[in-house]
PDB file of N, CA and C in Angstrom:
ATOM      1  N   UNK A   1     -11.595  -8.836  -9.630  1.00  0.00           N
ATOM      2  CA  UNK A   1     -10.306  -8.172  -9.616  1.00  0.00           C
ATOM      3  C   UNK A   1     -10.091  -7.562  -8.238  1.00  0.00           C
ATOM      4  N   UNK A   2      -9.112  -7.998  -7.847  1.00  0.00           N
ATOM      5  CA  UNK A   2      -8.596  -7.509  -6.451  1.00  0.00           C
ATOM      6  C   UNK A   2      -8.229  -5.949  -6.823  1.00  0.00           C
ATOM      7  N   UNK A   3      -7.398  -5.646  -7.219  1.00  0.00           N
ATOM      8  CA  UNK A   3      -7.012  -3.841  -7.508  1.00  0.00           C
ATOM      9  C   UNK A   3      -7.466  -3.650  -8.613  1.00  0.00           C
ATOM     10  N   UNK A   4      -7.454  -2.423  -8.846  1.00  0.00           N
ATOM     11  CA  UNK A   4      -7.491  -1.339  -9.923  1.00  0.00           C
ATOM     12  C   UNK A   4      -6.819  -2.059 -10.991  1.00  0.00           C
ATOM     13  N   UNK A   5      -5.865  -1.597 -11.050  1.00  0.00           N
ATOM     14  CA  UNK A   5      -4.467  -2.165 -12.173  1.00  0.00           C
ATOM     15  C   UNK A   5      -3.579  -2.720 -11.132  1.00  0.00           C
ATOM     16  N   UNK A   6      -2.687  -3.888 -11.813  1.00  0.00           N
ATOM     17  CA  UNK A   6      -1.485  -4.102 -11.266  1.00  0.00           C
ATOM     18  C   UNK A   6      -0.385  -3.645 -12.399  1.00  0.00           C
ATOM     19  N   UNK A   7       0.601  -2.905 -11.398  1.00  0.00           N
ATOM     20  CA  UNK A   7       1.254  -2.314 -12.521  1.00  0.00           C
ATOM     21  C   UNK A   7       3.319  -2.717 -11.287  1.00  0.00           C
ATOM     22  N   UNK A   8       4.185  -1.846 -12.312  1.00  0.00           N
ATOM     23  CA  UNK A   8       5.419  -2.605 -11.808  1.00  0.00           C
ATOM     24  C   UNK A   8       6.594  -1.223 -11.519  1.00  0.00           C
ATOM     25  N   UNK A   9       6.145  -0.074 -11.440  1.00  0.00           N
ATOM     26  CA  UNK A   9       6.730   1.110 -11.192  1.00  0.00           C
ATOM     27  C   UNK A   9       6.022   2.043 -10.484  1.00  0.00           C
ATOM     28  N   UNK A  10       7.004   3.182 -10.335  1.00  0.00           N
ATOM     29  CA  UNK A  10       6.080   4.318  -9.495  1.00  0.00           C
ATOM     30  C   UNK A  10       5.946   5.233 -10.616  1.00  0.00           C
ATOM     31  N   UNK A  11       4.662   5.852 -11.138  1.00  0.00           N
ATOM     32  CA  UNK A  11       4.968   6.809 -11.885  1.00  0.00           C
ATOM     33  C   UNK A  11       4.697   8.176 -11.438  1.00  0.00           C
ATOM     34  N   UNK A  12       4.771   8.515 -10.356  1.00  0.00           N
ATOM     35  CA  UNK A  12       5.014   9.565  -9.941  1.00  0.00           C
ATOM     36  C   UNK A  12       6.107   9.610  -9.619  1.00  0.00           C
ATOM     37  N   UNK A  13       6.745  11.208  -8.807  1.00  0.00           N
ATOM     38  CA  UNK A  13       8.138  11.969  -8.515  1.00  0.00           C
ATOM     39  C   UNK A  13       8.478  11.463  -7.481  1.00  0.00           C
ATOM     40  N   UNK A  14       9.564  11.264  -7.150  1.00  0.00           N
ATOM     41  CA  UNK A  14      10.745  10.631  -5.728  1.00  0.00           C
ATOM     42  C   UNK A  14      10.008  11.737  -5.041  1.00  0.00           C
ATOM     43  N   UNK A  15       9.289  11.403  -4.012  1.00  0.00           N
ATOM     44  CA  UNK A  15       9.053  12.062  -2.731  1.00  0.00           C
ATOM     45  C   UNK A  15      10.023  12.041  -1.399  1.00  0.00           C
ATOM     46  N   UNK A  16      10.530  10.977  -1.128  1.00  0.00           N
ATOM     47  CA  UNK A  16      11.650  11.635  -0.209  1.00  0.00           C
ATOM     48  C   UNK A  16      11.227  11.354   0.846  1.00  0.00           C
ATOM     49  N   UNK A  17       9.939  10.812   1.132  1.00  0.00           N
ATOM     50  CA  UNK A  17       9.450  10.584   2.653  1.00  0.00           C
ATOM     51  C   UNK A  17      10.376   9.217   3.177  1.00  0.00           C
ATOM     52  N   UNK A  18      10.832   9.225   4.490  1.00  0.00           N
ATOM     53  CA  UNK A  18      10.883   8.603   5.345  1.00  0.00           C
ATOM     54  C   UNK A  18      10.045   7.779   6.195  1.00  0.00           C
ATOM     55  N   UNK A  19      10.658   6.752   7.201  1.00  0.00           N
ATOM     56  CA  UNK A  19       9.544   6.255   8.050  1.00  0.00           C
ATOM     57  C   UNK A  19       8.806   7.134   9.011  1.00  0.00           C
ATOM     58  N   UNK A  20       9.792   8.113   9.315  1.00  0.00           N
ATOM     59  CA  UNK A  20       9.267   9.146  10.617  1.00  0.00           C
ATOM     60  C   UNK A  20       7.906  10.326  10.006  1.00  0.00           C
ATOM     61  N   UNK A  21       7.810  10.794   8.645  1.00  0.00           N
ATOM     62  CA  UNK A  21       7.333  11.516   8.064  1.00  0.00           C
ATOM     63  C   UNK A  21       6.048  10.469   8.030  1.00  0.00           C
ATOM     64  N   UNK A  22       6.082   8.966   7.202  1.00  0.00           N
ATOM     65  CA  UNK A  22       5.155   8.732   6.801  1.00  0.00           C
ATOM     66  C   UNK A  22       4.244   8.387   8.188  1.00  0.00           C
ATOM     67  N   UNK A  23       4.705   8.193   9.702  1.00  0.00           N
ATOM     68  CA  UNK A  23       4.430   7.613  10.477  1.00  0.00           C
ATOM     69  C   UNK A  23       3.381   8.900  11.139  1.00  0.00           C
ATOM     70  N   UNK A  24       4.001  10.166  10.534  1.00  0.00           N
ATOM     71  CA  UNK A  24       2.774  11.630  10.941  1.00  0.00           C
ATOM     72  C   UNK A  24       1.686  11.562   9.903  1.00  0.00           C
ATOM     73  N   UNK A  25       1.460  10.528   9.356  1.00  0.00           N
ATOM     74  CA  UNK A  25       0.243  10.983   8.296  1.00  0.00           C
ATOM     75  C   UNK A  25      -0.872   9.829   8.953  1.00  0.00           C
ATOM     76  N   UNK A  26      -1.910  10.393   9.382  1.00  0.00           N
ATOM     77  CA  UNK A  26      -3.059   9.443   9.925  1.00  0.00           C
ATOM     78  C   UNK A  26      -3.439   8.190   9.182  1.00  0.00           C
ATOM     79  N   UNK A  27      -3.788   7.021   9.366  1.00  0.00           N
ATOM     80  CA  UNK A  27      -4.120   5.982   8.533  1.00  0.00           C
ATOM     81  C   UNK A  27      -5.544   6.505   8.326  1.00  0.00           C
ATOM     82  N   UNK A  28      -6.018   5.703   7.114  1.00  0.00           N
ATOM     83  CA  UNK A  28      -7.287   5.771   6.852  1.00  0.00           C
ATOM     84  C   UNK A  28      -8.123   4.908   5.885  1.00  0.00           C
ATOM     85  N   UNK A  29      -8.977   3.941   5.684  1.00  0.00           N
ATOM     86  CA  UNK A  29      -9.824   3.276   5.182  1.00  0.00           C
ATOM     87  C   UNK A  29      -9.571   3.590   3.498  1.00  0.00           C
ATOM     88  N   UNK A  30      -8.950   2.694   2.999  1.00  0.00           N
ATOM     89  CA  UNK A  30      -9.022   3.052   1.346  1.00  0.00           C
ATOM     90  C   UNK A  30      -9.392   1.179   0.608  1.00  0.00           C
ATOM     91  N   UNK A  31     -10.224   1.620  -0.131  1.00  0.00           N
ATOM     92  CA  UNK A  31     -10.992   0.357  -0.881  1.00  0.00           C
ATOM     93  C   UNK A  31      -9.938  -0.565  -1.788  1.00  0.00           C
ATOM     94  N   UNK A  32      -9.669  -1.777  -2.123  1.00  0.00           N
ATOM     95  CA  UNK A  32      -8.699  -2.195  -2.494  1.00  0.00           C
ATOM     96  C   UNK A  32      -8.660  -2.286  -3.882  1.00  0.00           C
ATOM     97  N   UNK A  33     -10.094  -2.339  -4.265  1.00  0.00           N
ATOM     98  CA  UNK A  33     -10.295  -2.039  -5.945  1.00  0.00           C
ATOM     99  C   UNK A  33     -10.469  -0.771  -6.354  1.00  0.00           C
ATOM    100  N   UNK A  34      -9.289   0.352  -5.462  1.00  0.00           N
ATOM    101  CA  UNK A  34      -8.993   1.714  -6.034  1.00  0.00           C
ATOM    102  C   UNK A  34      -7.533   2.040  -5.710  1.00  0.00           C
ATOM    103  N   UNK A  35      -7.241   0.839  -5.347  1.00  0.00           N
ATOM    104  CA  UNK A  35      -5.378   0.883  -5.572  1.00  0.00           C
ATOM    105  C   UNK A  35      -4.946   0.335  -6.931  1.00  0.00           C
ATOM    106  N   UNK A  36      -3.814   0.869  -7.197  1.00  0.00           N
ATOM    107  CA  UNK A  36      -3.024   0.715  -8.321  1.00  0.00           C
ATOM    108  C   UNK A  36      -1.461   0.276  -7.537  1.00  0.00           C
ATOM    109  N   UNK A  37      -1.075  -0.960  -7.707  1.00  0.00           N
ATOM    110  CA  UNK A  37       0.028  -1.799  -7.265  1.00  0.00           C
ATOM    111  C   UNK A  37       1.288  -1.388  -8.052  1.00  0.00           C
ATOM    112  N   UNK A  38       2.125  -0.806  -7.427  1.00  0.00           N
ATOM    113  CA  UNK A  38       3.880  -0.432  -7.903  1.00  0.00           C
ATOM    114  C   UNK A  38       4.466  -1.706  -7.930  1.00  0.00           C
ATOM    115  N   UNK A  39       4.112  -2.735  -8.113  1.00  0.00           N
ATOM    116  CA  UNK A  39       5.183  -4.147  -7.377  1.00  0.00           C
ATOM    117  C   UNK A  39       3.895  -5.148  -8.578  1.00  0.00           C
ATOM    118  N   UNK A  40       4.979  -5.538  -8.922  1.00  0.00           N
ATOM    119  CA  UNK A  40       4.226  -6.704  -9.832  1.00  0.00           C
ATOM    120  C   UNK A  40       3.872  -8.324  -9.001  1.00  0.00           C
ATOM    121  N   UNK A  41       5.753  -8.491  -8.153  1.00  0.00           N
ATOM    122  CA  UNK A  41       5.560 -10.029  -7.635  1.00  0.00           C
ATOM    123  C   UNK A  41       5.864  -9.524  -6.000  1.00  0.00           C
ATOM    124  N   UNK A  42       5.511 -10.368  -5.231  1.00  0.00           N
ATOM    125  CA  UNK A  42       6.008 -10.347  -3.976  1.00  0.00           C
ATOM    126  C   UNK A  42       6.297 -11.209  -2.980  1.00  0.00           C
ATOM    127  N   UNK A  43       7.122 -11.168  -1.988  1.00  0.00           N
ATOM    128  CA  UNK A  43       7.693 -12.021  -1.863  1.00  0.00           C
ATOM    129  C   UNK A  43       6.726 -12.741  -0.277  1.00  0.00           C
ATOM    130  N   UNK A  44       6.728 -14.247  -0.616  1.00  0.00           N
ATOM    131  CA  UNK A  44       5.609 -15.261   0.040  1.00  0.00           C
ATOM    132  C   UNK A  44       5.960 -15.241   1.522  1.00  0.00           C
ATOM    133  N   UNK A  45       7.212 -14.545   1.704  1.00  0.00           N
ATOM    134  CA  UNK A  45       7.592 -15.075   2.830  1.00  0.00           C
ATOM    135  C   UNK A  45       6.735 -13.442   3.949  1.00  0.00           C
ATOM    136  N   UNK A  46       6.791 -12.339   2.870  1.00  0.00           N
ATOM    137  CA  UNK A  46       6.382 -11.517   3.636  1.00  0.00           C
ATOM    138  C   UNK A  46       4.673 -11.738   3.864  1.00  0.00           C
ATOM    139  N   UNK A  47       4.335 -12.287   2.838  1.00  0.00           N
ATOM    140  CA  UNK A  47       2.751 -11.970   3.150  1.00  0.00           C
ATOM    141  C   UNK A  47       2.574 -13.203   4.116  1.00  0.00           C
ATOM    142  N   UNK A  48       3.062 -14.476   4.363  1.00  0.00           N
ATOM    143  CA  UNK A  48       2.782 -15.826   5.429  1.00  0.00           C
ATOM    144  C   UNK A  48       3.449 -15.397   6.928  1.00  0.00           C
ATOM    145  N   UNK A  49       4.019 -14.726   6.823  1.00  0.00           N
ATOM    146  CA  UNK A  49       4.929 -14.321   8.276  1.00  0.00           C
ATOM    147  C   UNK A  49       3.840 -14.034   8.974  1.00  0.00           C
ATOM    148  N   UNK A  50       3.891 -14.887  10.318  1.00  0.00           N
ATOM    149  CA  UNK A  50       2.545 -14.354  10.972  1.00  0.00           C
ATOM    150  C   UNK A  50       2.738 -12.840  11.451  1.00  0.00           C
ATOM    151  N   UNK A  51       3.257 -12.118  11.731  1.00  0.00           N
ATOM    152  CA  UNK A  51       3.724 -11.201  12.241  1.00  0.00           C
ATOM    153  C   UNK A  51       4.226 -10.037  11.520  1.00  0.00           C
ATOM    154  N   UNK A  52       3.705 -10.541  10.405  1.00  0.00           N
ATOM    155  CA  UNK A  52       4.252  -8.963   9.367  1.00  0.00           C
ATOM    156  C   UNK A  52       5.033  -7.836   9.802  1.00  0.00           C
ATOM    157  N   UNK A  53       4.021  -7.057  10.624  1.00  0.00           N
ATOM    158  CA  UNK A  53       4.189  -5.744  11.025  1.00  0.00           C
ATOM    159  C   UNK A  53       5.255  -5.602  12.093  1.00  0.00           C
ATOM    160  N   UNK A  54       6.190  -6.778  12.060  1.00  0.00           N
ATOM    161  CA  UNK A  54       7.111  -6.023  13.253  1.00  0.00           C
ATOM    162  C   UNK A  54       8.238  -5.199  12.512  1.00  0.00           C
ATOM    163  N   UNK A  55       9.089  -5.564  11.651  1.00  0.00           N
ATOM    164  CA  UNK A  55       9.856  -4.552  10.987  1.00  0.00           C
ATOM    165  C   UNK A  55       9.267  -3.488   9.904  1.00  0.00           C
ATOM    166  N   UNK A  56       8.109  -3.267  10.188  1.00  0.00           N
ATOM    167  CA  UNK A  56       7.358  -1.611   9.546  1.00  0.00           C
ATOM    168  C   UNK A  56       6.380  -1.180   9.964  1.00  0.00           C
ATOM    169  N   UNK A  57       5.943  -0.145   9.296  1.00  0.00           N
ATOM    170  CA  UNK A  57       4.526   0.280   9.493  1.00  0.00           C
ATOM    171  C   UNK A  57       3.580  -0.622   9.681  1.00  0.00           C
ATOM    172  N   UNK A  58       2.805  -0.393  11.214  1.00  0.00           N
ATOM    173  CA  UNK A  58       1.681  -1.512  10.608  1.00  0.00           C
ATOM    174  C   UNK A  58       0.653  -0.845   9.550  1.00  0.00           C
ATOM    175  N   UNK A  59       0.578   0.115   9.061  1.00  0.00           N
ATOM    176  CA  UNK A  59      -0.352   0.164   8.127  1.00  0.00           C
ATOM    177  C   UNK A  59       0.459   0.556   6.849  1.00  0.00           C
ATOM    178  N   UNK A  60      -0.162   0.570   5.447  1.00  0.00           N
ATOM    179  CA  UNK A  60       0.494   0.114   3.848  1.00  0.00           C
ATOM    180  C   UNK A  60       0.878   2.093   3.470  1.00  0.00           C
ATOM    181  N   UNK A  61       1.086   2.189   2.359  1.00  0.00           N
ATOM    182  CA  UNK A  61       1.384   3.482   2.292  1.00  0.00           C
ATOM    183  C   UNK A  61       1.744   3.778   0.698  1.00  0.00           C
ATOM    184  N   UNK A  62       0.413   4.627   0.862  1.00  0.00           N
ATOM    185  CA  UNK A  62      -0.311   4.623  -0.588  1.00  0.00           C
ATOM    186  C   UNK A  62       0.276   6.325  -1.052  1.00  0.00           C
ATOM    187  N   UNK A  63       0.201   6.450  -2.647  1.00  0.00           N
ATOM    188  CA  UNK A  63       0.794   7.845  -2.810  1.00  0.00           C
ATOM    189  C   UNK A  63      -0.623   8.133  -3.861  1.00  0.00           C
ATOM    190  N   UNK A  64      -1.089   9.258  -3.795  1.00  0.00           N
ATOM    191  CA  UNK A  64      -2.025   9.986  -4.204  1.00  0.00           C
ATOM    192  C   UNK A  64      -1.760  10.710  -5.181  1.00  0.00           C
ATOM    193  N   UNK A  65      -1.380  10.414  -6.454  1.00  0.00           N
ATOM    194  CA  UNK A  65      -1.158  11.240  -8.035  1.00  0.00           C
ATOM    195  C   UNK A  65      -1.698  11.369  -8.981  1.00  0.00           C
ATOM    196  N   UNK A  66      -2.215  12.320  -9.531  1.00  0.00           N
ATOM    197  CA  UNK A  66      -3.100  12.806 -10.524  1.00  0.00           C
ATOM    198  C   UNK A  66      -4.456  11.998 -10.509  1.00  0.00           C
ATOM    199  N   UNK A  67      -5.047  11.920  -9.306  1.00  0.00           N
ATOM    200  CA  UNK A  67      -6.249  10.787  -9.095  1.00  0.00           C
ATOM    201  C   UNK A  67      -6.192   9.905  -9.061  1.00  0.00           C
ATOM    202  N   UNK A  68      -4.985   9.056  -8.848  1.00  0.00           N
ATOM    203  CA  UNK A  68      -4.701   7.020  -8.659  1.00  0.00           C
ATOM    204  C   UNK A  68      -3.949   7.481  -7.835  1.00  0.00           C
ATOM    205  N   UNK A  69      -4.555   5.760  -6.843  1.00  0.00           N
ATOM    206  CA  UNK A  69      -3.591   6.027  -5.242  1.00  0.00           C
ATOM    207  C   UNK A  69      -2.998   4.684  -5.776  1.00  0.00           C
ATOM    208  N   UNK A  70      -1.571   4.713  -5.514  1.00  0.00           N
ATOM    209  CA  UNK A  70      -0.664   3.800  -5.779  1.00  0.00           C
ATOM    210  C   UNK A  70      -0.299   3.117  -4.572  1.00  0.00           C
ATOM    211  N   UNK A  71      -0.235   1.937  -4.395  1.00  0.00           N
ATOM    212  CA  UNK A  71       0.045   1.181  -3.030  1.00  0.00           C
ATOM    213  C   UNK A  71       1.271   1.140  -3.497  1.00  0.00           C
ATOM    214  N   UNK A  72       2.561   2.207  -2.711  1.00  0.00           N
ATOM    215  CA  UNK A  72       4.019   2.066  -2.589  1.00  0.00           C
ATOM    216  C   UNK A  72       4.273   0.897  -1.769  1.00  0.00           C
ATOM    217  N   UNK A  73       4.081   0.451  -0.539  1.00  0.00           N
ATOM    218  CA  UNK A  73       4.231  -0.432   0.081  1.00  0.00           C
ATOM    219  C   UNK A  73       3.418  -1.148   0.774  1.00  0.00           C
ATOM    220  N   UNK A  74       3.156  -2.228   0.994  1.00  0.00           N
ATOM    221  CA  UNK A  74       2.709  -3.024   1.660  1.00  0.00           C
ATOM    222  C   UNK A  74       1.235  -3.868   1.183  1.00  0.00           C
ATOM    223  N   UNK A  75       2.098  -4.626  -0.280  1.00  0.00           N
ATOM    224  CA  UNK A  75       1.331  -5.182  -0.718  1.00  0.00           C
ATOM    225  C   UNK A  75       0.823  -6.566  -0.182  1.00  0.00           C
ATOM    226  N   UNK A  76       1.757  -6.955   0.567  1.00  0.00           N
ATOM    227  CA  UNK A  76       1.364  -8.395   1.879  1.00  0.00           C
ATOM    228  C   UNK A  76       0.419  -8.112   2.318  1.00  0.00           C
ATOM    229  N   UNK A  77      -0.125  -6.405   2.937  1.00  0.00           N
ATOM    230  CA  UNK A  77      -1.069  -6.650   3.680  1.00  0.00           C
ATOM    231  C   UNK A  77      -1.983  -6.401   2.790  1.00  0.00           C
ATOM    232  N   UNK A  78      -2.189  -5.923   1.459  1.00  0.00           N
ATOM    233  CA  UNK A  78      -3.600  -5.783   1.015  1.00  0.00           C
ATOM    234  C   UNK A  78      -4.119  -7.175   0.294  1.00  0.00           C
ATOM    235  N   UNK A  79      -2.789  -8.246   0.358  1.00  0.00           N
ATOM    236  CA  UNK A  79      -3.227  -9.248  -0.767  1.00  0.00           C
ATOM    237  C   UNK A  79      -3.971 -10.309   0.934  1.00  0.00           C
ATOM    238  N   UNK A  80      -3.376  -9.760   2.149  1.00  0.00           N
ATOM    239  CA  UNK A  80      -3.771 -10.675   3.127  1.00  0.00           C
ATOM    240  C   UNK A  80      -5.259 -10.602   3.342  1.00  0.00           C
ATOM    241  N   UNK A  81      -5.460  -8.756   3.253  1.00  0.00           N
ATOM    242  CA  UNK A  81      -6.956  -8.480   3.159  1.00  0.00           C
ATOM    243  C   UNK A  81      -7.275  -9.048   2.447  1.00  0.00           C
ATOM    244  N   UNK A  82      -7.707  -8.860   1.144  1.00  0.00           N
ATOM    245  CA  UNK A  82      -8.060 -10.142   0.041  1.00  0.00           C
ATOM    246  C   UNK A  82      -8.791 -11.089   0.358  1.00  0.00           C
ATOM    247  N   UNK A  83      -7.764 -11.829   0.973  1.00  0.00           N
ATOM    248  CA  UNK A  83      -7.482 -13.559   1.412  1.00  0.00           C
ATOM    249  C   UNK A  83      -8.864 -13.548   2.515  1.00  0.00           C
ATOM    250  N   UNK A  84      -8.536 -12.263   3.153  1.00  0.00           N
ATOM    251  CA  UNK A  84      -9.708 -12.280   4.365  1.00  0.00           C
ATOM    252  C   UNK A  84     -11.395 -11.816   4.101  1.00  0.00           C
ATOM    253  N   UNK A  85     -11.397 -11.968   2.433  1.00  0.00           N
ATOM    254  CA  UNK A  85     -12.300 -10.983   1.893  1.00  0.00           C
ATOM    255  C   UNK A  85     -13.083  -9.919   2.286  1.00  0.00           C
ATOM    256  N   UNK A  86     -11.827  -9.206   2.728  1.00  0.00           N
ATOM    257  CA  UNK A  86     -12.395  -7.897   3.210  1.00  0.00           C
ATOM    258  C   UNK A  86     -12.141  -7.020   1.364  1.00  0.00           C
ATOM    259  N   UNK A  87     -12.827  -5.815   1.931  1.00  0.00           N
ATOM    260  CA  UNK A  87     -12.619  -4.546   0.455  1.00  0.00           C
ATOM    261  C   UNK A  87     -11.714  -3.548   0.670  1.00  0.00           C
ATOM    262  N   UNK A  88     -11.862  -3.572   2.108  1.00  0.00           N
ATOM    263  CA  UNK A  88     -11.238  -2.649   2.421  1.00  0.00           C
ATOM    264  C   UNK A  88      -9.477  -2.514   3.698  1.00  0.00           C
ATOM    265  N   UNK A  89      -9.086  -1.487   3.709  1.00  0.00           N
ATOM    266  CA  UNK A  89      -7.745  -1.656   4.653  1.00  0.00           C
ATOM    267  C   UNK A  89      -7.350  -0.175   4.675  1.00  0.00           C
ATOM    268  N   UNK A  90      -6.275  -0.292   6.292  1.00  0.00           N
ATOM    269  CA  UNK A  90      -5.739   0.718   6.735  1.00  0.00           C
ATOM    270  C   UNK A  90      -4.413   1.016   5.983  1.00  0.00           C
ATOM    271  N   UNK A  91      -4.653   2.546   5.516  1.00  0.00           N
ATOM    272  CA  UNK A  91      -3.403   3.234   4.618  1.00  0.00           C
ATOM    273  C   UNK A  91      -3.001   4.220   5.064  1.00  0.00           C
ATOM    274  N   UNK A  92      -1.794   4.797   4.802  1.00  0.00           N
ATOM    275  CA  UNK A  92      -1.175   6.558   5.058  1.00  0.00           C
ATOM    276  C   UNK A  92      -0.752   6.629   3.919  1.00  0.00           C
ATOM    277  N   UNK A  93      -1.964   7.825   3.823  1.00  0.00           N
ATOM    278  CA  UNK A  93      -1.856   8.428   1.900  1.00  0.00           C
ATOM    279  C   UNK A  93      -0.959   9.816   1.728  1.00  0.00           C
ATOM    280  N   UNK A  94      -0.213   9.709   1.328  1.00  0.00           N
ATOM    281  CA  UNK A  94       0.758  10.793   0.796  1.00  0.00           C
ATOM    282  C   UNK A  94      -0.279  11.610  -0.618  1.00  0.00           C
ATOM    283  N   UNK A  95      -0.302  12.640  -0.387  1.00  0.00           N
ATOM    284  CA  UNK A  95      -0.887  13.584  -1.621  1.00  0.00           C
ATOM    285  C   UNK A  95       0.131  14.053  -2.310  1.00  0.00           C
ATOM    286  N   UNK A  96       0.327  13.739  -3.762  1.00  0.00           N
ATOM    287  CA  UNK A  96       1.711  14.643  -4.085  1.00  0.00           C
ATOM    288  C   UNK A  96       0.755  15.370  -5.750  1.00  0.00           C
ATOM    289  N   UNK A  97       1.481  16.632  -5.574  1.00  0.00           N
ATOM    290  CA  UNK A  97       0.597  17.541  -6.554  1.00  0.00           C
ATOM    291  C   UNK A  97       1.895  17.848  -7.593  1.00  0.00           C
TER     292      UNK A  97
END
């Protein structure tokens, strides 16, 4: 199993962050079989684009709630990790209490 759960919502609260907010939170090493996926399908064209990261963050951006970190975005790059059988990848984790 690549993640935790794959699941198809956020169940945590509208946080409100932006790109500029999430872009002040340091990346950091999070294991891929301790994400929990908001996005059920995704789309092929984002994860084959050689170049992903030019219209976003280059790193994914995970939200931290009641002890499950939810990968909000950037499931291209953790399914690319995967592919690269790595475990691990660069995130900016939002803590929301």
């Amino acid at each position: 199993m690549i993640f935790k759960r794959v699941g198809d919502n956020r169940p945590y609260p509208e946080h409100g962050f932006v790109q500029k907010q999430w872009a002040a939170i340091a990346p950091q090493q999070v294991r891929l079989d301790q994400l929990v996926t908001t996005k059920r399908n995704l789309d092929l064209d984002a994860l084959l684009e050689e170049d992903s990261t030019f219209y976003g963050d280059l790193f994914a951006h995970v939200v931290l709630f009641n002890g499950e970190l939810y990968l909000e975005d950037g499931l291209h790059r953790a399914l690319r990790s995967a592919l690269q059988q790595r475990e691990t990848m660069h995130a900016r984790i939002l803590e929301l209490k």
